[in-house]
C-alpha atoms as a PDB file:
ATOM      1  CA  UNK A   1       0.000   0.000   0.000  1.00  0.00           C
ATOM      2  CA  UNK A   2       1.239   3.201  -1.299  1.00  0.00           C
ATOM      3  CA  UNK A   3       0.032   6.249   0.355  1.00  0.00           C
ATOM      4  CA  UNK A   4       1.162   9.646  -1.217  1.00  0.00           C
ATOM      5  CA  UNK A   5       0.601  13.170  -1.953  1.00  0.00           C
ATOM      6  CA  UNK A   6      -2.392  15.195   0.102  1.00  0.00           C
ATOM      7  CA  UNK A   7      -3.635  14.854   3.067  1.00  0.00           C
ATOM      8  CA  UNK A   8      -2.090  13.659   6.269  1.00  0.00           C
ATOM      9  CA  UNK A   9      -0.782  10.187   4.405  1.00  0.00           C
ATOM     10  CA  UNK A  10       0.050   7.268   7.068  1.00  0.00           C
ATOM     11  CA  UNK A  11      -1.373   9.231  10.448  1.00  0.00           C
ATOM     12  CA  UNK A  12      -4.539   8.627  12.008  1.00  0.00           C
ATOM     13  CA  UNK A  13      -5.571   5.694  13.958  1.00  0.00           C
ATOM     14  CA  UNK A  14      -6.106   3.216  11.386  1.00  0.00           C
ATOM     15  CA  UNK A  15      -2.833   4.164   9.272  1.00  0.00           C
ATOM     16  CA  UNK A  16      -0.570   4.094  12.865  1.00  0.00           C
ATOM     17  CA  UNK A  17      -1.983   1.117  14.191  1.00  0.00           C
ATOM     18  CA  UNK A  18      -2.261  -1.086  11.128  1.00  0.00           C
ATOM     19  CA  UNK A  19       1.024  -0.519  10.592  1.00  0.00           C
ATOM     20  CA  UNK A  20       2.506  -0.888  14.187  1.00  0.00           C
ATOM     21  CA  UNK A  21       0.061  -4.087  13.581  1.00  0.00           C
ATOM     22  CA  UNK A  22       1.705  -5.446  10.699  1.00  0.00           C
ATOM     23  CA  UNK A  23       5.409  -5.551  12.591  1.00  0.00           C
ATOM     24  CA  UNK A  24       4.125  -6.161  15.966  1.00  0.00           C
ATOM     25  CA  UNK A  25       3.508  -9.543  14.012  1.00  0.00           C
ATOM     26  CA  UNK A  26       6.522 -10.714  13.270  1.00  0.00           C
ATOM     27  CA  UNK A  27       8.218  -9.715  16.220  1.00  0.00           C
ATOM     28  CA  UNK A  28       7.793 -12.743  17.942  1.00  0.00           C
ATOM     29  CA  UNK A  29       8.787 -11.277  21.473  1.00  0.00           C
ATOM     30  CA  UNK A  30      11.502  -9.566  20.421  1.00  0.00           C
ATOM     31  CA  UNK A  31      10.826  -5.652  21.809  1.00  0.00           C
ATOM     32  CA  UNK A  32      13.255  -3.366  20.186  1.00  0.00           C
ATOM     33  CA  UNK A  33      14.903  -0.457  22.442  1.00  0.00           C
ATOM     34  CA  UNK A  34      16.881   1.550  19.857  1.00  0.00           C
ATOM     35  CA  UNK A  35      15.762   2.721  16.221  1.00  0.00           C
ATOM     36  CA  UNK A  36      18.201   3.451  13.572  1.00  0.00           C
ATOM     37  CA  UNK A  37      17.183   4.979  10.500  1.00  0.00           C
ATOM     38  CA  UNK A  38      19.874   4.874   7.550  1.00  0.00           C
ATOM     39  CA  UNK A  39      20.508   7.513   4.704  1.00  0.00           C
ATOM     40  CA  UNK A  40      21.667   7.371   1.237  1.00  0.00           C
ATOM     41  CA  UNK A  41      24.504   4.932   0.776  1.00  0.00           C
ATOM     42  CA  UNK A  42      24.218   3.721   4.388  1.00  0.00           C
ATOM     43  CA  UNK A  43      22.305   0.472   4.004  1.00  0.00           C
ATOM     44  CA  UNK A  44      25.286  -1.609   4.965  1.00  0.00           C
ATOM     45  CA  UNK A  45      25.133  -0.719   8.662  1.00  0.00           C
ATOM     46  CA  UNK A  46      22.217  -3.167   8.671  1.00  0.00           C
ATOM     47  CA  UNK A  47      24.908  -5.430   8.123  1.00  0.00           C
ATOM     48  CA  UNK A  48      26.121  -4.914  12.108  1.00  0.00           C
ATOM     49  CA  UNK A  49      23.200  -6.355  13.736  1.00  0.00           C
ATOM     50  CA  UNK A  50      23.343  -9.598  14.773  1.00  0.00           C
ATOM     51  CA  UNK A  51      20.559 -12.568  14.437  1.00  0.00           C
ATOM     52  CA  UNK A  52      19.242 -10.202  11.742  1.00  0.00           C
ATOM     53  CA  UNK A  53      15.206 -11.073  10.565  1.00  0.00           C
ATOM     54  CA  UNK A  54      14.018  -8.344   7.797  1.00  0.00           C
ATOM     55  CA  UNK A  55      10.540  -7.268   7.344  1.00  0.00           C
ATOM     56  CA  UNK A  56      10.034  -5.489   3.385  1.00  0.00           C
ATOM     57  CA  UNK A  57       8.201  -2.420   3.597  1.00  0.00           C
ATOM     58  CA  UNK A  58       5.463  -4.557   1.190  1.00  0.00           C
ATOM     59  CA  UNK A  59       4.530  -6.612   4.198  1.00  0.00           C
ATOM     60  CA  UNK A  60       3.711  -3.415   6.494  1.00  0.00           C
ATOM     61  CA  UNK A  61       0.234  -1.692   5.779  1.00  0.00           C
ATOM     62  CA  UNK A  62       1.074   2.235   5.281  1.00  0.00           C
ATOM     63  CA  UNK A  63       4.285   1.871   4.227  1.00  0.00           C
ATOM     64  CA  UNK A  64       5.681   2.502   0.430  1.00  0.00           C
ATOM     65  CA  UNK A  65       8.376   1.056  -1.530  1.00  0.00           C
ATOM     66  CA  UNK A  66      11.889   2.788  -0.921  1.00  0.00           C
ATOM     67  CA  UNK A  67      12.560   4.211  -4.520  1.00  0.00           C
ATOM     68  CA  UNK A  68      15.787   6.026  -4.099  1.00  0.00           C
ATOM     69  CA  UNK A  69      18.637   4.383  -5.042  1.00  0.00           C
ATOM     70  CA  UNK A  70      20.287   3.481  -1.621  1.00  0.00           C
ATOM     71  CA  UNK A  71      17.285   2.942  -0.040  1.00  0.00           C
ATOM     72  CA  UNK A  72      16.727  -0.633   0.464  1.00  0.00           C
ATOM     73  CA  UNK A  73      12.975  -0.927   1.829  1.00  0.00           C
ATOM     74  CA  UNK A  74      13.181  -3.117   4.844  1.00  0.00           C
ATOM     75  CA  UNK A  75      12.858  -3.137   8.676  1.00  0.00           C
ATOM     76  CA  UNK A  76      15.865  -5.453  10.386  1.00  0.00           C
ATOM     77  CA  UNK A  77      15.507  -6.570  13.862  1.00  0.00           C
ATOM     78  CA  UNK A  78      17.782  -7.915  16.240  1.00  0.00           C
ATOM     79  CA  UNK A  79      20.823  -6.339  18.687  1.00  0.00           C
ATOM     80  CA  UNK A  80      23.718  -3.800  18.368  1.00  0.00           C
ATOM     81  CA  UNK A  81      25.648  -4.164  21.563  1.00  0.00           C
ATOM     82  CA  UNK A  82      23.479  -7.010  22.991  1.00  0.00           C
ATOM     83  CA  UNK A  83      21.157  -4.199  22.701  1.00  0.00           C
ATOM     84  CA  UNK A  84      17.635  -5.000  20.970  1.00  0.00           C
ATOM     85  CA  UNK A  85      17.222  -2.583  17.942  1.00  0.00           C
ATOM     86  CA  UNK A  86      15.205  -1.980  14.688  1.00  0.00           C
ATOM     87  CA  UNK A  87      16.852  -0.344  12.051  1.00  0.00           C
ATOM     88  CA  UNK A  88      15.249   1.615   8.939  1.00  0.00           C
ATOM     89  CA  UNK A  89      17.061   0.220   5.864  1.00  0.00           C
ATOM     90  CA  UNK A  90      15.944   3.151   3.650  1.00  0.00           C
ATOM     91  CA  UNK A  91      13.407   6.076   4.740  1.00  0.00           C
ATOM     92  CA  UNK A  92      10.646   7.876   2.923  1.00  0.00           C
ATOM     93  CA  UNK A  93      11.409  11.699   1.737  1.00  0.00           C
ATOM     94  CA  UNK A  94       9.093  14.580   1.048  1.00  0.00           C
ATOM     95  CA  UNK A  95      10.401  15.186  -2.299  1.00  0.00           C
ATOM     96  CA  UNK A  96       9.181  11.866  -3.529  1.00  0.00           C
ATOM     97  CA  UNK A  97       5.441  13.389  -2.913  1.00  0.00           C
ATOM     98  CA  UNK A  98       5.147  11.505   0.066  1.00  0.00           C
ATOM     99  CA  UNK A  99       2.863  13.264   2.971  1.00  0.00           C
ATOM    100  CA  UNK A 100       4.661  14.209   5.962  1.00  0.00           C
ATOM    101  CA  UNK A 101       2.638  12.128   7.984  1.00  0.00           C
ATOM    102  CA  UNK A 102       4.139   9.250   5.691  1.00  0.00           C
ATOM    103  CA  UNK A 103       7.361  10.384   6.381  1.00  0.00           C
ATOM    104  CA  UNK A 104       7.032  10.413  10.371  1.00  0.00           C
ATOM    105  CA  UNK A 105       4.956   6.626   9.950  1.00  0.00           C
ATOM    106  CA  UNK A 106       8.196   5.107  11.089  1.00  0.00           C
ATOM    107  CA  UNK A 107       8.861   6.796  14.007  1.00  0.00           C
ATOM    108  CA  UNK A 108       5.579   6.765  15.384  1.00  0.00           C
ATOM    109  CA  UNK A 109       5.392   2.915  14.960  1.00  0.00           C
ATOM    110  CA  UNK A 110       8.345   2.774  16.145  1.00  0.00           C
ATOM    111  CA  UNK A 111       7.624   4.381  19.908  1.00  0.00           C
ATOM    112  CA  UNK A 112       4.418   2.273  19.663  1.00  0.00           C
ATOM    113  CA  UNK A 113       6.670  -0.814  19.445  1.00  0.00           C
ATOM    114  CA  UNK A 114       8.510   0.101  22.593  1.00  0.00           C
ATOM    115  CA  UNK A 115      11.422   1.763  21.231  1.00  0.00           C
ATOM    116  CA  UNK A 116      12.948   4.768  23.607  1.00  0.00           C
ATOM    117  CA  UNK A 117      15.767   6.040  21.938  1.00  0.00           C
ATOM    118  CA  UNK A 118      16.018   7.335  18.080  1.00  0.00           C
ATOM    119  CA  UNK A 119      19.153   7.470  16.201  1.00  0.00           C
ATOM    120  CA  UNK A 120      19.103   9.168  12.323  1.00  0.00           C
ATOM    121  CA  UNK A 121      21.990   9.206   9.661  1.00  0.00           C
ATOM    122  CA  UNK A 122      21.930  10.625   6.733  1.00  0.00           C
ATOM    123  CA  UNK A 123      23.898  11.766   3.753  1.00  0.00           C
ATOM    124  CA  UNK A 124      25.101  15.889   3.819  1.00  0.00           C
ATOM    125  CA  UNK A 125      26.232  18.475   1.769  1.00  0.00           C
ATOM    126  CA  UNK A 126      29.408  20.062   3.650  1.00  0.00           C
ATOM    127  CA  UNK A 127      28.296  23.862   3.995  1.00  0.00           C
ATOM    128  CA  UNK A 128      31.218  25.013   6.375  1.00  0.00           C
ATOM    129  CA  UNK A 129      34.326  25.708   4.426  1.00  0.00           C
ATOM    130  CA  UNK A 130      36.410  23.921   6.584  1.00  0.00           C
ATOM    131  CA  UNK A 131      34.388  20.217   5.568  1.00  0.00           C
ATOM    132  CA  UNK A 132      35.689  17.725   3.262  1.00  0.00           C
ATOM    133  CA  UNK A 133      33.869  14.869   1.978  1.00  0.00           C
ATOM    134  CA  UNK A 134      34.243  11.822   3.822  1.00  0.00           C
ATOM    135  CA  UNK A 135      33.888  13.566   7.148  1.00  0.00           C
ATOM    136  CA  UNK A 136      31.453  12.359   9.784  1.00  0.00           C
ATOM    137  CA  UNK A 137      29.126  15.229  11.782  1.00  0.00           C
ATOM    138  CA  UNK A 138      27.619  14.620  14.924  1.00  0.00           C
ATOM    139  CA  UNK A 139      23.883  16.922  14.698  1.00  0.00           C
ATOM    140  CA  UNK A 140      23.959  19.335  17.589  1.00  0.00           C
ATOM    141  CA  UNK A 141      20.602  21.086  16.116  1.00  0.00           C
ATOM    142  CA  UNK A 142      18.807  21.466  12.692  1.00  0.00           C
ATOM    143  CA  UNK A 143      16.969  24.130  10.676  1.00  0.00           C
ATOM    144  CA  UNK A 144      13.662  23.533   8.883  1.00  0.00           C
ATOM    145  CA  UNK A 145      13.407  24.819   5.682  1.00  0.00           C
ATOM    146  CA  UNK A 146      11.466  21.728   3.788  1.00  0.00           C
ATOM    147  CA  UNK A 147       8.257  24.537   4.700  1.00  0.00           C
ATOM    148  CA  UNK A 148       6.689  20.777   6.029  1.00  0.00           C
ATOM    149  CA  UNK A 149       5.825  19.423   9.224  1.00  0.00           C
ATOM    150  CA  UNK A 150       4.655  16.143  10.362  1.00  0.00           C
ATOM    151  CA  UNK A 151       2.816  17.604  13.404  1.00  0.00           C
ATOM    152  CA  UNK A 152       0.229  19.738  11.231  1.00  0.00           C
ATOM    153  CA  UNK A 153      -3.096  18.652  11.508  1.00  0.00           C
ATOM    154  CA  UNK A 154      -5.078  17.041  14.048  1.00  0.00           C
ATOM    155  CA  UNK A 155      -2.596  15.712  17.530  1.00  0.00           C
ATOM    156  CA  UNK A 156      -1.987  11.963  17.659  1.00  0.00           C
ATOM    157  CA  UNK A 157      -2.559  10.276  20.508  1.00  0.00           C
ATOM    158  CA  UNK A 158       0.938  10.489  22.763  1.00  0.00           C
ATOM    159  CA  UNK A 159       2.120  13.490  21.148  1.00  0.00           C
ATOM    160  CA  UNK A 160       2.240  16.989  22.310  1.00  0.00           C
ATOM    161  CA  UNK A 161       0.702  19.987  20.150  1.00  0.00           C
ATOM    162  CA  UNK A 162       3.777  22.065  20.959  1.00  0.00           C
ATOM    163  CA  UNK A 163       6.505  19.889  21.580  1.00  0.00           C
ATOM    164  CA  UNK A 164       9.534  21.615  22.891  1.00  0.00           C
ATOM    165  CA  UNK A 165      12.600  22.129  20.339  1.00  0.00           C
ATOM    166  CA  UNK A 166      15.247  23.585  22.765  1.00  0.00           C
ATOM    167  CA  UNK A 167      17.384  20.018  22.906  1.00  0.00           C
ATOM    168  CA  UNK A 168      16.321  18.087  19.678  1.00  0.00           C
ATOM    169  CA  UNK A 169      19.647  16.019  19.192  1.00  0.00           C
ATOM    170  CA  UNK A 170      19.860  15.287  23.087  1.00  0.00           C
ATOM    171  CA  UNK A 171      22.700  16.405  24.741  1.00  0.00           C
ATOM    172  CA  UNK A 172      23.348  13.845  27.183  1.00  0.00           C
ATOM    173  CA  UNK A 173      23.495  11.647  23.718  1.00  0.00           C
ATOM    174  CA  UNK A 174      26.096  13.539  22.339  1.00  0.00           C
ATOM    175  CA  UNK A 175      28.374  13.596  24.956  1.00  0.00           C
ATOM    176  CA  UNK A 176      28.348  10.026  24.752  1.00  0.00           C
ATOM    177  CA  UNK A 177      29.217  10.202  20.668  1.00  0.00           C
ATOM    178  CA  UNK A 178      31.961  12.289  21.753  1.00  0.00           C
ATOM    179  CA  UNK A 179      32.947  10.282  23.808  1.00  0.00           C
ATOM    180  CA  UNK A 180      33.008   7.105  21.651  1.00  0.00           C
ATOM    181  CA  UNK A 181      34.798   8.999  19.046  1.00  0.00           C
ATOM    182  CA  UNK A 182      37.590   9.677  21.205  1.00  0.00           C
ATOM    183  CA  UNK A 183      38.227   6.418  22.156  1.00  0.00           C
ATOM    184  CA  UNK A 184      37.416   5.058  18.841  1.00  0.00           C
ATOM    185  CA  UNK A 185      40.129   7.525  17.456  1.00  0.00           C
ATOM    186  CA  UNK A 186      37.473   8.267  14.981  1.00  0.00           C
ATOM    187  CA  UNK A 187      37.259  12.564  14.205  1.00  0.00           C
ATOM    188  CA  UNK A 188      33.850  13.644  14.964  1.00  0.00           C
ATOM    189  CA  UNK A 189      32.739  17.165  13.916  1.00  0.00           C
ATOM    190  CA  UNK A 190      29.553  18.896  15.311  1.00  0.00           C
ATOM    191  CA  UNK A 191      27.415  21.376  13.497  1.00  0.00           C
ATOM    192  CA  UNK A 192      23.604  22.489  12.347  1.00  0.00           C
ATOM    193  CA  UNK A 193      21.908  20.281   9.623  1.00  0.00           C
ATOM    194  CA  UNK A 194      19.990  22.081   7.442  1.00  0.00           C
ATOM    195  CA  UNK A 195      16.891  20.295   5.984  1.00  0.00           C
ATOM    196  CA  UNK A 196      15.187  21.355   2.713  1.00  0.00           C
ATOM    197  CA  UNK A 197      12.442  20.238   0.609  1.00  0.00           C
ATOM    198  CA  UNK A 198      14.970  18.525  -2.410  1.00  0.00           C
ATOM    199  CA  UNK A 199      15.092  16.961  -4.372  1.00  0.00           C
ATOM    200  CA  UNK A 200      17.165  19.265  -6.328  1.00  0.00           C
ATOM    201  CA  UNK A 201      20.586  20.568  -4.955  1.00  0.00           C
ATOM    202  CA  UNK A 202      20.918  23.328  -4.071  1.00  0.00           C
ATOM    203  CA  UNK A 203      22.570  26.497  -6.096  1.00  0.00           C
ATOM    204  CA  UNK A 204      25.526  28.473  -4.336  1.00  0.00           C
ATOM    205  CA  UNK A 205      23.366  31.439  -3.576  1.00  0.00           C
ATOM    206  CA  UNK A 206      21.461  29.153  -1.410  1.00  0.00           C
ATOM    207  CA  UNK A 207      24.931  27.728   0.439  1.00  0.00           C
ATOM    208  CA  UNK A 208      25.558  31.577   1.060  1.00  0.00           C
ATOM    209  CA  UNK A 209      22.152  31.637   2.316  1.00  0.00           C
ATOM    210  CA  UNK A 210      22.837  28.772   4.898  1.00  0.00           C
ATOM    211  CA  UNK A 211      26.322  29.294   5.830  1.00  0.00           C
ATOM    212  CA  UNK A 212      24.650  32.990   6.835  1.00  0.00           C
ATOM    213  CA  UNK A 213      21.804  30.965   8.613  1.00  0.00           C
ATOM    214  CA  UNK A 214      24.104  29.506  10.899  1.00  0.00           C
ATOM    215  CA  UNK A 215      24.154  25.683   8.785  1.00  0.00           C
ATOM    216  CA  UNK A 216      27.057  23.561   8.597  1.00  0.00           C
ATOM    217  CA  UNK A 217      25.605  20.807   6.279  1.00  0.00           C
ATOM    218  CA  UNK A 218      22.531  20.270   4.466  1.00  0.00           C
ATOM    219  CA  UNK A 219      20.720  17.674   3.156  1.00  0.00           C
ATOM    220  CA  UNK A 220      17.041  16.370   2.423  1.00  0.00           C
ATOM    221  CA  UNK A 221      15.836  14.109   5.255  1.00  0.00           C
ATOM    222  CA  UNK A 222      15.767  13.496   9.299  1.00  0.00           C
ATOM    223  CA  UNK A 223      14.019  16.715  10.456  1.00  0.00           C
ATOM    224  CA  UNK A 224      11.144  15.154   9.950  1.00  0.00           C
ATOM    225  CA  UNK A 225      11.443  12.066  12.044  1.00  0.00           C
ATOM    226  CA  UNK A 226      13.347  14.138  14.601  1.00  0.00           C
ATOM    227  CA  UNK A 227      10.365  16.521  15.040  1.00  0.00           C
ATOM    228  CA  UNK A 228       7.156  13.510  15.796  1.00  0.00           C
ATOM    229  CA  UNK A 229      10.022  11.727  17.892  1.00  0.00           C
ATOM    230  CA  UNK A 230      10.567  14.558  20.177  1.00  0.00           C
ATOM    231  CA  UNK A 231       6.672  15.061  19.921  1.00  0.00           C
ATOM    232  CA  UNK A 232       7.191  11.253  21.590  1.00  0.00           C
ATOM    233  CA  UNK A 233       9.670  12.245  24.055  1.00  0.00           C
ATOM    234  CA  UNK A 234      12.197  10.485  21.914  1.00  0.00           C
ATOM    235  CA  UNK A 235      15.754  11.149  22.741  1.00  0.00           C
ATOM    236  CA  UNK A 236      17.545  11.522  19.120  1.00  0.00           C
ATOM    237  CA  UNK A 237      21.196  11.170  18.155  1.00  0.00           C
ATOM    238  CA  UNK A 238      22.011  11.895  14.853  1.00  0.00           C
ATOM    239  CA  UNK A 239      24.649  12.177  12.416  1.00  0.00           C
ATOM    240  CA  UNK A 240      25.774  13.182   8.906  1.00  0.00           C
ATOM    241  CA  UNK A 241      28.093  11.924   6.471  1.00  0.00           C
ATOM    242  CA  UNK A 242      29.568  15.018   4.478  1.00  0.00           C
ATOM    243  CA  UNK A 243      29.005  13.233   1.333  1.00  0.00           C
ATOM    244  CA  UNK A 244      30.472  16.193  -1.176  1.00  0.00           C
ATOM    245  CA  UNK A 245      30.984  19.576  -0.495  1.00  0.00           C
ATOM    246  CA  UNK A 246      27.982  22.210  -1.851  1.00  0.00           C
ATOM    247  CA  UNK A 247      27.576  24.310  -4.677  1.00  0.00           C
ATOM    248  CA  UNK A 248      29.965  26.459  -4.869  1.00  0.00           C
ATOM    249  CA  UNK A 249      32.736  25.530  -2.435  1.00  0.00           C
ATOM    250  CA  UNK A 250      34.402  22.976  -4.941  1.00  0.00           C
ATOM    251  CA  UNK A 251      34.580  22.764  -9.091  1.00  0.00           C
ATOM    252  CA  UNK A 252      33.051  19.489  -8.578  1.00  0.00           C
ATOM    253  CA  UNK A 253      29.623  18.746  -9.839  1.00  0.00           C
ATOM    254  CA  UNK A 254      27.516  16.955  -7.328  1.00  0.00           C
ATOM    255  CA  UNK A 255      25.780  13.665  -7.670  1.00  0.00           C
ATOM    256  CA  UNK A 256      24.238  11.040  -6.675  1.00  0.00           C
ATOM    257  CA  UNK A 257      26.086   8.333  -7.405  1.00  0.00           C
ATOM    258  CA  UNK A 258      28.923  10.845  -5.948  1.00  0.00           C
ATOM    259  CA  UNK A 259      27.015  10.879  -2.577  1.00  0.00           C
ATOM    260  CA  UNK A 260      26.040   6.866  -2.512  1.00  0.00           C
ATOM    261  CA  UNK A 261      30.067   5.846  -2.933  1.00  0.00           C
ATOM    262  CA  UNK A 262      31.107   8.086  -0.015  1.00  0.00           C
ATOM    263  CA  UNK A 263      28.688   7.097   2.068  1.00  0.00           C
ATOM    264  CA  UNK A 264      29.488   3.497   1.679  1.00  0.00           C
ATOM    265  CA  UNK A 265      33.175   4.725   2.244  1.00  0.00           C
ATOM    266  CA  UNK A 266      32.364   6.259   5.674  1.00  0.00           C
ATOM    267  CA  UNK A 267      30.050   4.012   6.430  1.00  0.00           C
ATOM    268  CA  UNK A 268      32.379   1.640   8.837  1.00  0.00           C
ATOM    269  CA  UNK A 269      33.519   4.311  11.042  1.00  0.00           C
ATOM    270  CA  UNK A 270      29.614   5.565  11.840  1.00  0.00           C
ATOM    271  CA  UNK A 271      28.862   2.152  12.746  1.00  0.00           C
ATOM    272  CA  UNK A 272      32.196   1.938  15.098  1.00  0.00           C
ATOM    273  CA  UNK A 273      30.543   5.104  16.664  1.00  0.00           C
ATOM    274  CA  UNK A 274      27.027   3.835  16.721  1.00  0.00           C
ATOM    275  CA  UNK A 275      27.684   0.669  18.169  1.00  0.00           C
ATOM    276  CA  UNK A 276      30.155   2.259  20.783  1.00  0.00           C
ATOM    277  CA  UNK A 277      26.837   4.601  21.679  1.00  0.00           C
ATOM    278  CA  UNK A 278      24.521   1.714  22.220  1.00  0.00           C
ATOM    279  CA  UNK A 279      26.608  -0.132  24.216  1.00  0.00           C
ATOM    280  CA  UNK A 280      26.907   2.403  26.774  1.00  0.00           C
ATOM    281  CA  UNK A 281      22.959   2.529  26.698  1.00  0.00           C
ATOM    282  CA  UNK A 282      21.676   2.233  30.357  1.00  0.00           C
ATOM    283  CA  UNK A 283      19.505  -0.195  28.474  1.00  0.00           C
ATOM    284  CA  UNK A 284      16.305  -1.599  30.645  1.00  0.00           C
ATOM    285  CA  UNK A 285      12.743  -3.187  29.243  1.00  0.00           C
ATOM    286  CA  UNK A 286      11.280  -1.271  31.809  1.00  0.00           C
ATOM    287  CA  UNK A 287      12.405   2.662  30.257  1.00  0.00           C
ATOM    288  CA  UNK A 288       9.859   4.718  30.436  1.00  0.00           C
ATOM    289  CA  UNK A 289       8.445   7.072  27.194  1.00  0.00           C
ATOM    290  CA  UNK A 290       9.017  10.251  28.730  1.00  0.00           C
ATOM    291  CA  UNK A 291      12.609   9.768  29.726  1.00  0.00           C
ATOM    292  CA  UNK A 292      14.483   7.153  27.414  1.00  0.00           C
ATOM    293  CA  UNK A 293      18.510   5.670  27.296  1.00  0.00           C
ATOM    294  CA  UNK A 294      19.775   9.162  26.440  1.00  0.00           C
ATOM    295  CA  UNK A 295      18.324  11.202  29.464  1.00  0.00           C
ATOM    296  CA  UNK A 296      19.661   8.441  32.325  1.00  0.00           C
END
């Protein structure tokens, strides 16, 4: 089932529910703790988790084939650090005409699946002039400029009408990134992501635009899911992959295929630093939805 374009797309009782339905299924048991989601060219940290089982996207009501290339389409359970996790092996984007409600279906099935931590990745633009491609940035705080929001429209059950934004990537979170990166001897930068609408790039007046704004990297996904999660009381970590550097601050065109390769380059030291993260979980069944592993 394919559900697109207007209207709230994948919210609402029937569309949450059926969905957290159609995985609560095949879970056997098996309550997941942590969510990952994976950007563009990041599919093979699904690889990491151990006693893997996959769910395709075609066997969960709500949600639609992943179309872009480096988006797999498939839920994988099992643990990361002995720790119980479900990871999104390629996410939905606004610029494929998908609702925002669609886009946030994840997360909110997700938290209804018993998951109390969040943890995005995706593929960036490097905006600061200092970035090179192949660089990994830990999120300290994002800017919405996709001019979409999952919230808008009538409040879901569990989720506040105003949620607060002060602490979005949660700091106790990314102290322990830090952390991990340190002793992983893995360099860790830390910046504001940037989300627009996509899917084209973006032009170099618009990079001036950002680096004005305050943004250190842009790219087309994760505020989205960010935004219902803290709506959940989610704690998020997340991180980018500077993929390429923008328009404008290099003669090189940009690409996909450009940002799919370096992803895949990168992609064994984010899972060094994920892995290190979750394992320093103070991981309990019993977590509550208003606190969560990254507030203990």
């Amino acid at each position: 089932m394919t559900t697109t374009g207007k209207g709230h797309g994948g919210r609402g009782k029937g569309g949450i529910e059926d969905a957290t339905a159609g995985v609560a299924q095949r879970l056997a048991g098996f309550e997941p703790r942590v969510a990952i989601v994976l950007g563009s060219g990041l599919g093979s940290l699904a690889g990491e988790v151990r006693d893997a089982r996959r769910i395709p996207y075609a066997d969960i009501p709500g949600f639609p084939a992943a179309e872009v290339a480096g988006h797999k389409g498939e839920l994988v359970l099992g643990t990361v650090a002995g720790v119980p996790v479900v990871v999104q092996n390629g996410r939905f984007h606004l610029y494929e005409g998908h609702a925002p409600g669609v886009v946030g279906l994840p997360v909110r099935v997700f938290h209804r699946l018993g998951v109390r931590t969040l943890i995005v990745t995706n593929a960036a633009g490097g905006v600061r002039a200092t970035f090179r491609p192949g660089m990994l940035m830990l999120i300290a705080d994002h800017i919405n400029l996709t001019s979409r929001n999952p919230l808008a429209g009538p409040v879901e059950p569990g989720e506040e009408r105003f949620p607060d934004m002060s602490d979005p990537y949660d700091h106790g979170l990314r102290a322990r990134a830090r952390d991990a990166a340190r002793e992983a001897k893995v360099a860790l930068e830390e910046g504001v992501y940037a989300g627009l609408l996509g899917p084209s790039y973006e032009t170099p007046a618009e990079i001036r635009m950002l680096q004005r704004l305050g943004a250190d990297a842009v790219g087309m996904s994760t505020v989205p899911e960010v935004v219902v999660a803290r709506a959940r009381h989610l704690p998020c970590l997340g991180f980018s992959v500077i993929t390429n550097m923008a328009a404008g601050l290099s003669s090189e065109k940009v690409s996909h295929e450009e940002v799919l390769a370096m992803g895949k380059r990168v992609a064994s030291q984010l899972a060094t630093l994920i892995e290190r993260v979750i394992g320093q979980l103070p991981y309990s069944p019993s977590i509550g939805g208003r606190g969560g592993a990254g507030t203990k």
